[in-house]
PDB file of N, CA and C in Angstrom:
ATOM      1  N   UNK A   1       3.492   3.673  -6.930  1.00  0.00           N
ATOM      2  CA  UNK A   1       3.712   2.627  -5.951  1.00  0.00           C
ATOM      3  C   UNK A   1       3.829   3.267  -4.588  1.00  0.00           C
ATOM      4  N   UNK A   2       3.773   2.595  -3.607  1.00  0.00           N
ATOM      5  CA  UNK A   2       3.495   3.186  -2.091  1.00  0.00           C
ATOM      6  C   UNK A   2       4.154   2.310  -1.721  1.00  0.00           C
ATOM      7  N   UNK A   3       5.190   2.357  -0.698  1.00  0.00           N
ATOM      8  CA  UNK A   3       6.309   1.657  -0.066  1.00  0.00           C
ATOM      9  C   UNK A   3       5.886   1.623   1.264  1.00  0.00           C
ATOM     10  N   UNK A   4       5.037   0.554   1.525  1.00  0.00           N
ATOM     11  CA  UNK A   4       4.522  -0.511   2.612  1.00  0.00           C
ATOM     12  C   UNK A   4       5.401  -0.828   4.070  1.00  0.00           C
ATOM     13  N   UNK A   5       5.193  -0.150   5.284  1.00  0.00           N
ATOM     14  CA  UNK A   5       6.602  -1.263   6.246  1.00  0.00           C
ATOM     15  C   UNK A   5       6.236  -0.642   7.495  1.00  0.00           C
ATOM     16  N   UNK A   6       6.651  -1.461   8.353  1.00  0.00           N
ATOM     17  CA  UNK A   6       6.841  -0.758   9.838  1.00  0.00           C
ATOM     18  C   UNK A   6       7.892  -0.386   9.578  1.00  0.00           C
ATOM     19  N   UNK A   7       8.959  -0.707   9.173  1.00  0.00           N
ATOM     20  CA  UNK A   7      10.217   0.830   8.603  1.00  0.00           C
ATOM     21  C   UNK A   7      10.070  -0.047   7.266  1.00  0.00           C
ATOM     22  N   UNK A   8      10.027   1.555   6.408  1.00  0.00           N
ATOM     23  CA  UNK A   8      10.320   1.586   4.921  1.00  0.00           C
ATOM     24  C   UNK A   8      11.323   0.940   4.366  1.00  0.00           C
ATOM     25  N   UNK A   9      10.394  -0.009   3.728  1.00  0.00           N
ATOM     26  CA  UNK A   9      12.540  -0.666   3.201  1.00  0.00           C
ATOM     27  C   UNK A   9      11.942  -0.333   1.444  1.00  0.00           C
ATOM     28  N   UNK A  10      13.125   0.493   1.280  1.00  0.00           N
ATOM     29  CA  UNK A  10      12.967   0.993  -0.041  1.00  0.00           C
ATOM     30  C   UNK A  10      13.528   0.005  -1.364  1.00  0.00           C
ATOM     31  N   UNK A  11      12.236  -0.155  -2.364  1.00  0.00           N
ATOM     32  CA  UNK A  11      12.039  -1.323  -3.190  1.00  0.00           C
ATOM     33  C   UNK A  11      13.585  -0.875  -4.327  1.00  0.00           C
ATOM     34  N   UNK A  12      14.270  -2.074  -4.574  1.00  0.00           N
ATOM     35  CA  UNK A  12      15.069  -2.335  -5.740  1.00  0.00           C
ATOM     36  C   UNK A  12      14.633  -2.128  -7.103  1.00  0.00           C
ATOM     37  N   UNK A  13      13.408  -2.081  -7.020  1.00  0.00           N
ATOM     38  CA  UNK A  13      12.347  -2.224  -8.786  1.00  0.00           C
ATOM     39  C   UNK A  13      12.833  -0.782  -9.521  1.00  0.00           C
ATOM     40  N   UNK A  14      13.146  -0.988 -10.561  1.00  0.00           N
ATOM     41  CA  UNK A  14      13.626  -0.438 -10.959  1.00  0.00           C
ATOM     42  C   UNK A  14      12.601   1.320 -11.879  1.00  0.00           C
ATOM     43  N   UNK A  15      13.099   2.116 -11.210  1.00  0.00           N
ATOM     44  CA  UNK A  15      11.910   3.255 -11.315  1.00  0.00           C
ATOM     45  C   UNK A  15      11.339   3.558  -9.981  1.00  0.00           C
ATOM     46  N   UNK A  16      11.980   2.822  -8.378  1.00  0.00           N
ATOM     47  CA  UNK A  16      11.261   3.373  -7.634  1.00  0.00           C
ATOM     48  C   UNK A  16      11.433   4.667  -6.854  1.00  0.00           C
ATOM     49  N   UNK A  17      12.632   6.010  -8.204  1.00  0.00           N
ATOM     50  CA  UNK A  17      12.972   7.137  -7.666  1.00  0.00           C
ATOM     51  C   UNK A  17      12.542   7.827  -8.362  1.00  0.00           C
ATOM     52  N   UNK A  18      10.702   7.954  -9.240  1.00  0.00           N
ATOM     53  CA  UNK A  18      10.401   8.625  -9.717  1.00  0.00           C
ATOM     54  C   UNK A  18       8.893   9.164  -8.792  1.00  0.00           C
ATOM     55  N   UNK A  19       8.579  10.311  -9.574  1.00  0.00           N
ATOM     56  CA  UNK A  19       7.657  11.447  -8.492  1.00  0.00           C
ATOM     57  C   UNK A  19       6.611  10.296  -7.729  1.00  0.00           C
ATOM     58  N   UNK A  20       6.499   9.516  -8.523  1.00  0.00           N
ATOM     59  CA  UNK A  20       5.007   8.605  -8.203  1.00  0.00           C
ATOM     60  C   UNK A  20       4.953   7.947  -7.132  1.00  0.00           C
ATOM     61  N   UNK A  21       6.390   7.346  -7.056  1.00  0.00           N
ATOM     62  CA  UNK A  21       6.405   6.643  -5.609  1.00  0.00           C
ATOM     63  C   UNK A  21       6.866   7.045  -4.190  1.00  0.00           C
ATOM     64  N   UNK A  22       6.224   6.835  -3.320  1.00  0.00           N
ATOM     65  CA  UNK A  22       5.838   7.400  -2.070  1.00  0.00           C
ATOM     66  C   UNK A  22       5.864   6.243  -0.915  1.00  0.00           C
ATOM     67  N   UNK A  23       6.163   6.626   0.123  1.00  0.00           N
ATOM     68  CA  UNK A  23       6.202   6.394   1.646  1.00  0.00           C
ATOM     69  C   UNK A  23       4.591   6.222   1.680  1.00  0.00           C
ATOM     70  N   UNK A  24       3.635   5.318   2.854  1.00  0.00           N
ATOM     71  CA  UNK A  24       2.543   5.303   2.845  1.00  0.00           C
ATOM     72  C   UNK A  24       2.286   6.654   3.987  1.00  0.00           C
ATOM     73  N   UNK A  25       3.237   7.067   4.817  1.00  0.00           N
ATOM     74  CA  UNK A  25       2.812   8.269   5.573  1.00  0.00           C
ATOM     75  C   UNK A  25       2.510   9.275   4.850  1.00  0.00           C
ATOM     76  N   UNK A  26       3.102   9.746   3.692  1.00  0.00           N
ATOM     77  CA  UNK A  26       2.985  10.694   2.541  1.00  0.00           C
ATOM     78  C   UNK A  26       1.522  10.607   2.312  1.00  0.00           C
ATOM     79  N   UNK A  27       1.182   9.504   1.865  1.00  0.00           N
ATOM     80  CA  UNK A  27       0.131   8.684   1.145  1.00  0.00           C
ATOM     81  C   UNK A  27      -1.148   9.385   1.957  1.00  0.00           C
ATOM     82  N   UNK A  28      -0.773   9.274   3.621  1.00  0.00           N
ATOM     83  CA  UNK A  28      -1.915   8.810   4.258  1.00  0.00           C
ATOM     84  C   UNK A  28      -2.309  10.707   4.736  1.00  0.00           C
ATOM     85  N   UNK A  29      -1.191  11.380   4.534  1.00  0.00           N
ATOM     86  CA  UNK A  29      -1.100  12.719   5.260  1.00  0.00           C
ATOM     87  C   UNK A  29      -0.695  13.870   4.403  1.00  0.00           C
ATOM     88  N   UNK A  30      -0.873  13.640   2.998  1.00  0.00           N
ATOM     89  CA  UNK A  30      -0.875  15.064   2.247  1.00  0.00           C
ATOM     90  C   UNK A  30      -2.395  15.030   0.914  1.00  0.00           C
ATOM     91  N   UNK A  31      -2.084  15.633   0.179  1.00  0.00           N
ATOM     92  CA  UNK A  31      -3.176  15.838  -0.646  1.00  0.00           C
ATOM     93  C   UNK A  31      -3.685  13.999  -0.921  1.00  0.00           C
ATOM     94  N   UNK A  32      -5.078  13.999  -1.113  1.00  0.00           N
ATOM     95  CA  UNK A  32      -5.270  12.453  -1.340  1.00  0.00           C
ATOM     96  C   UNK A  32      -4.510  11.998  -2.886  1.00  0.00           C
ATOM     97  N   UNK A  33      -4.072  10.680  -3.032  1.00  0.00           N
ATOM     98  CA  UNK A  33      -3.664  10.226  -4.132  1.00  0.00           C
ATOM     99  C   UNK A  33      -5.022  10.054  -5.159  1.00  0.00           C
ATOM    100  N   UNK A  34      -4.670  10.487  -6.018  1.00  0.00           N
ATOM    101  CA  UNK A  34      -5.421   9.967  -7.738  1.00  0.00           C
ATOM    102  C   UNK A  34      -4.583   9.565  -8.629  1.00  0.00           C
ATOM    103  N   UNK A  35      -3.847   8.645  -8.509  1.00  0.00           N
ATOM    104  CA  UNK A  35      -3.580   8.318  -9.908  1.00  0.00           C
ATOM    105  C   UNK A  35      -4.168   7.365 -10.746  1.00  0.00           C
ATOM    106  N   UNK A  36      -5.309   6.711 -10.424  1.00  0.00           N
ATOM    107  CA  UNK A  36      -6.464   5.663 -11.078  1.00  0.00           C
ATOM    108  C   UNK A  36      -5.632   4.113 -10.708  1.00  0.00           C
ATOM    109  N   UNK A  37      -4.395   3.569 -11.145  1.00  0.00           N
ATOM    110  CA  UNK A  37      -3.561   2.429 -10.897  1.00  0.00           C
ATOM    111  C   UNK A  37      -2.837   2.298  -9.640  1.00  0.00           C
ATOM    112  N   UNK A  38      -2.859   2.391  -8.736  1.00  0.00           N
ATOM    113  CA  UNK A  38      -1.800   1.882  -7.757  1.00  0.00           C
ATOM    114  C   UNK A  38      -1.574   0.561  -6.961  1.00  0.00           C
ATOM    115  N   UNK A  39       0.075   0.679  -6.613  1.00  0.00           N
ATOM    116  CA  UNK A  39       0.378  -0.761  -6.388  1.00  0.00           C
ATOM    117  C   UNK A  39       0.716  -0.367  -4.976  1.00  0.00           C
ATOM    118  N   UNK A  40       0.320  -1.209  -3.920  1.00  0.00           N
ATOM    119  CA  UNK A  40       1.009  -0.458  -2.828  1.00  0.00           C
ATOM    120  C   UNK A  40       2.139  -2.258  -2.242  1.00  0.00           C
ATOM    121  N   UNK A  41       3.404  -1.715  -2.150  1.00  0.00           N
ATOM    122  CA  UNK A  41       3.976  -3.138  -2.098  1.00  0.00           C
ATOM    123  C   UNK A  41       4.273  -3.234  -0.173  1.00  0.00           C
ATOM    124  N   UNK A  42       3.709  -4.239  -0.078  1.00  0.00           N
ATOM    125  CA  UNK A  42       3.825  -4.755   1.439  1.00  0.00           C
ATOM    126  C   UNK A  42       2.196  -4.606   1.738  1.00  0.00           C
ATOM    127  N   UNK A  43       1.738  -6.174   2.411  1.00  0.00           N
ATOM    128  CA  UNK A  43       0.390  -6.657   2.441  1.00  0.00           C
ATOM    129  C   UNK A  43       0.217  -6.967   4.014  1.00  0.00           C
ATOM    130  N   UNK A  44       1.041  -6.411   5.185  1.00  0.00           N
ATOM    131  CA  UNK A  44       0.683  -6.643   6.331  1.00  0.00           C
ATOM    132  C   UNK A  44      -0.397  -5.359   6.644  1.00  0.00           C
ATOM    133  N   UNK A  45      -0.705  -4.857   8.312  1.00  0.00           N
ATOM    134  CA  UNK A  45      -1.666  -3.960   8.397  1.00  0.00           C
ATOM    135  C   UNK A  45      -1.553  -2.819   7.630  1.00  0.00           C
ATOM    136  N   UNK A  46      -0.289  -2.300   7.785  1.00  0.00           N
ATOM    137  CA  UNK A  46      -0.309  -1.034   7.682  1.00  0.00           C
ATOM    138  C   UNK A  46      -0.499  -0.757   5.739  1.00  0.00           C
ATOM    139  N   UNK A  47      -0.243  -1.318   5.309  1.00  0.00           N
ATOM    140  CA  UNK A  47       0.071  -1.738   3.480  1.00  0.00           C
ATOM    141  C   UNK A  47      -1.733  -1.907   3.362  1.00  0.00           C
ATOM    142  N   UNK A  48      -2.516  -2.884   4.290  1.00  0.00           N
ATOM    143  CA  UNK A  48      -3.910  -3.235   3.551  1.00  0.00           C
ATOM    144  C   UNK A  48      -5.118  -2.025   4.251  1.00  0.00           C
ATOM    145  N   UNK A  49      -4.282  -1.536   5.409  1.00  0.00           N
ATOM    146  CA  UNK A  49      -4.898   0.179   5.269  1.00  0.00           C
ATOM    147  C   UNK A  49      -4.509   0.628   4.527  1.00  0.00           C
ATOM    148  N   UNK A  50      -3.644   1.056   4.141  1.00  0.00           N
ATOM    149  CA  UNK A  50      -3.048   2.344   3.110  1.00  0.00           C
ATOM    150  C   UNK A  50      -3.855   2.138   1.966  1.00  0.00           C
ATOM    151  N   UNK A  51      -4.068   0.880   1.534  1.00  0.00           N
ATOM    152  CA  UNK A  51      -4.631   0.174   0.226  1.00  0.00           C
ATOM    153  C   UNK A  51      -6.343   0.368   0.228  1.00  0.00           C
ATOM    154  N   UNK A  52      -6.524   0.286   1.273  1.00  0.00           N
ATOM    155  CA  UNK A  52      -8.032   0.412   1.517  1.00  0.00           C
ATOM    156  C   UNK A  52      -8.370   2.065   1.192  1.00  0.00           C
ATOM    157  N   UNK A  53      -7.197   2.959   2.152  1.00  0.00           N
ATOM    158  CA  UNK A  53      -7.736   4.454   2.390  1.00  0.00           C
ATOM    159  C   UNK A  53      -7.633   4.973   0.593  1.00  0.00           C
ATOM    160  N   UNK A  54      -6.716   4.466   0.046  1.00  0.00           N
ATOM    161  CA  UNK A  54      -6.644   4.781  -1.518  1.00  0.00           C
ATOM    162  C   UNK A  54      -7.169   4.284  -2.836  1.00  0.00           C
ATOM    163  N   UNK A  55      -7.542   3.127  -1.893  1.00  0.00           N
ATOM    164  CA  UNK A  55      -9.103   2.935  -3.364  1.00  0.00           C
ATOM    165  C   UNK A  55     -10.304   3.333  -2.832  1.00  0.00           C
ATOM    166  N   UNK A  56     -10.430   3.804  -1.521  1.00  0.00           N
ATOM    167  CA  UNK A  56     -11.588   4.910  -1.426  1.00  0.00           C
ATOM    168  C   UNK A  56     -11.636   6.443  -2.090  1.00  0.00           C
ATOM    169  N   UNK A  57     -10.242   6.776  -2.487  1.00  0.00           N
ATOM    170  CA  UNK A  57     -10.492   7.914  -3.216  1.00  0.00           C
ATOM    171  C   UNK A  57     -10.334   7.392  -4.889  1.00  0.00           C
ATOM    172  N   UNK A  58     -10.966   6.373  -5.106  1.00  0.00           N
ATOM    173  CA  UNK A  58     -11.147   6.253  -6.573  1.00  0.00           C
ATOM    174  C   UNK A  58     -10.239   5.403  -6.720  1.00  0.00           C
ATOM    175  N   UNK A  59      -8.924   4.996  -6.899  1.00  0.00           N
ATOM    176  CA  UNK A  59      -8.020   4.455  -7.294  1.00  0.00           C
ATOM    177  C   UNK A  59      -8.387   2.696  -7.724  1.00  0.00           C
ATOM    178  N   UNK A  60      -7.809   2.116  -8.559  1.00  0.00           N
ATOM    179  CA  UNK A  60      -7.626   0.255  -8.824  1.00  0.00           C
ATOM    180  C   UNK A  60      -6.463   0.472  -7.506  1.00  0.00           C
ATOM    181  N   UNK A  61      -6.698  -0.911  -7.034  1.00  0.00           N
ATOM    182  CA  UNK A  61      -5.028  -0.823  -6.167  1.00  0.00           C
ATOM    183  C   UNK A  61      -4.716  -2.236  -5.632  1.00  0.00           C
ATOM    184  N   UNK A  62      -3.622  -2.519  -6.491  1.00  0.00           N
ATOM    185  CA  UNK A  62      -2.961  -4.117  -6.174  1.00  0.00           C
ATOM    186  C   UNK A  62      -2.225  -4.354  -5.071  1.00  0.00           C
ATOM    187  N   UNK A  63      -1.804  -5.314  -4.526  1.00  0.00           N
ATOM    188  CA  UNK A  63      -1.164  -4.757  -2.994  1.00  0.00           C
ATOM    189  C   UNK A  63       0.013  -5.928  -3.678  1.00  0.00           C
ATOM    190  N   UNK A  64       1.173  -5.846  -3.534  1.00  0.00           N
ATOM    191  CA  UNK A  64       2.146  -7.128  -3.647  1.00  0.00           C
ATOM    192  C   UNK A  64       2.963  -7.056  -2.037  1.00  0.00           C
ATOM    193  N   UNK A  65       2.976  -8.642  -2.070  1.00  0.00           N
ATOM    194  CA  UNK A  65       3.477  -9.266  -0.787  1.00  0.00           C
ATOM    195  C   UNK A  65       4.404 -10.170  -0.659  1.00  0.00           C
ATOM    196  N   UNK A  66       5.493 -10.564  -0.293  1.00  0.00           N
ATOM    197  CA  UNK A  66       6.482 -11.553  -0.028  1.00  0.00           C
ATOM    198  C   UNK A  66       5.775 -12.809   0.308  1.00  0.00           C
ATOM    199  N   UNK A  67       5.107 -12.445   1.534  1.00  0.00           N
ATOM    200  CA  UNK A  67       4.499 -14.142   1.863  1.00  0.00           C
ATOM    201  C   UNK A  67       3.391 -14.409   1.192  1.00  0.00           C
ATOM    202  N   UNK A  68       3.081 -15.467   1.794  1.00  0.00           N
ATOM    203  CA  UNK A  68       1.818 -16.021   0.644  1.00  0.00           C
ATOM    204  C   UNK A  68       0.374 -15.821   1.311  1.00  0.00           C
ATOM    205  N   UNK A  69       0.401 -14.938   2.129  1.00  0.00           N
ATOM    206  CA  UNK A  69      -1.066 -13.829   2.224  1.00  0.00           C
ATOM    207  C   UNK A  69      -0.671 -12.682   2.368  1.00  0.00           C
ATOM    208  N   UNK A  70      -2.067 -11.910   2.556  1.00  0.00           N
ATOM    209  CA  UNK A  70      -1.767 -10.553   3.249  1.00  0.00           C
ATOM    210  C   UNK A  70      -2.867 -10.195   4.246  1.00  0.00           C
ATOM    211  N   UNK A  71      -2.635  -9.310   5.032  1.00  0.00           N
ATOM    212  CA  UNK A  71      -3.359  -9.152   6.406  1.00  0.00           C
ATOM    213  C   UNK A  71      -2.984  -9.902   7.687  1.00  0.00           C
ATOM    214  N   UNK A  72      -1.672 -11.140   7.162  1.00  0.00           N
ATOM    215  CA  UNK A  72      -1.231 -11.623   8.543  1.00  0.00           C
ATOM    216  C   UNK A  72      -1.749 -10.942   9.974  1.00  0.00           C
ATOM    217  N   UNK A  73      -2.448 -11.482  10.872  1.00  0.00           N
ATOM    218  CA  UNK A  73      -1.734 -10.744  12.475  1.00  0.00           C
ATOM    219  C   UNK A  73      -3.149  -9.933  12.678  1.00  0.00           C
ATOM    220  N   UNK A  74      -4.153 -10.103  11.946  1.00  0.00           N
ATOM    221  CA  UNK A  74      -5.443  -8.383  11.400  1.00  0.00           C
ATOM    222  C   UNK A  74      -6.053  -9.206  11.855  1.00  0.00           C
ATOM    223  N   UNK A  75      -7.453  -8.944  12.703  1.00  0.00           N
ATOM    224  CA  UNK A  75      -8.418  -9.541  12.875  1.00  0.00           C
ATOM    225  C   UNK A  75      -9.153 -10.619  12.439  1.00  0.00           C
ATOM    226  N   UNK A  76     -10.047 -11.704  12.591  1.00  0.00           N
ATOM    227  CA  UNK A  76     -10.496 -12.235  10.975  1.00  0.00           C
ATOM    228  C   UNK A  76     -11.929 -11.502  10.065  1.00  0.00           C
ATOM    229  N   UNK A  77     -12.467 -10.448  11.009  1.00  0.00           N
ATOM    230  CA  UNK A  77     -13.539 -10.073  10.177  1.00  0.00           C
ATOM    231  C   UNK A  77     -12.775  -8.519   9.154  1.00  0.00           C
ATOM    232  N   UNK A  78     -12.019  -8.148  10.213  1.00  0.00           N
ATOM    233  CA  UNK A  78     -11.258  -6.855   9.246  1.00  0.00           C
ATOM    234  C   UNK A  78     -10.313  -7.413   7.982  1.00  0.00           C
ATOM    235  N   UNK A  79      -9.807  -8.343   8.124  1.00  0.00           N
ATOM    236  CA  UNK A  79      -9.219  -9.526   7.569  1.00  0.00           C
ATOM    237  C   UNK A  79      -9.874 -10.001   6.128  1.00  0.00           C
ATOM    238  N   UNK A  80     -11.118 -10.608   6.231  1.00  0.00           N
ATOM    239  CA  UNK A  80     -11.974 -10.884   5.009  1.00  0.00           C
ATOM    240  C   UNK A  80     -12.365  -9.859   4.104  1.00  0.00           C
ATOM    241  N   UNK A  81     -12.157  -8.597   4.205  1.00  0.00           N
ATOM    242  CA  UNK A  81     -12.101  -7.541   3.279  1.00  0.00           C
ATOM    243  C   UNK A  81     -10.781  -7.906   2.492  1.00  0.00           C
ATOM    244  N   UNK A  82      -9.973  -8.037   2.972  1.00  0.00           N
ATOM    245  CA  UNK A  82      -9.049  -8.499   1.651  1.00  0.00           C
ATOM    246  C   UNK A  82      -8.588  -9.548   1.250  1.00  0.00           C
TER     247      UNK A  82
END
């Protein structure tokens, strides 16, 4: 999982203090992620980049969101990619 935010608000879900889950700066600025499944939680810009840059290196990747879209506030043609 990849923890989505203009500040990180670190998820309650239970398991989110194991190796796998990560800050999206981590994400975006050390070795690329492979783990084939990822969830990246938070669907505003910075969450549907992160999501984009990591299913370009191969990955499935679900994005979960509080409100009832994601990409709020994003362009509408950068926008229709997700």
């Amino acid at each position: 999982m990849l923890a989505i935010g203009s500040g990180p608000l670190i998820s309650r879900i239970p398991g989110n203090d194991v190796p796998n889950v990560t800050l999206y700066k981590d994400a975006l600025t050390k070795e690329p992620v492979r783990l084939n499944k990822i969830v990246v939680g938070g669907g505003a810009l910075t969450g549907c980049e992160t999501a984009l840059y990591v299913a370009k290196n191969g990955n499935e990747v679900r994005i979960i969101e509080m409100l009832d879209d994601v990409a709020i506030g994003m362009e509408t043609l950068s926008r229709s990619i997700f």
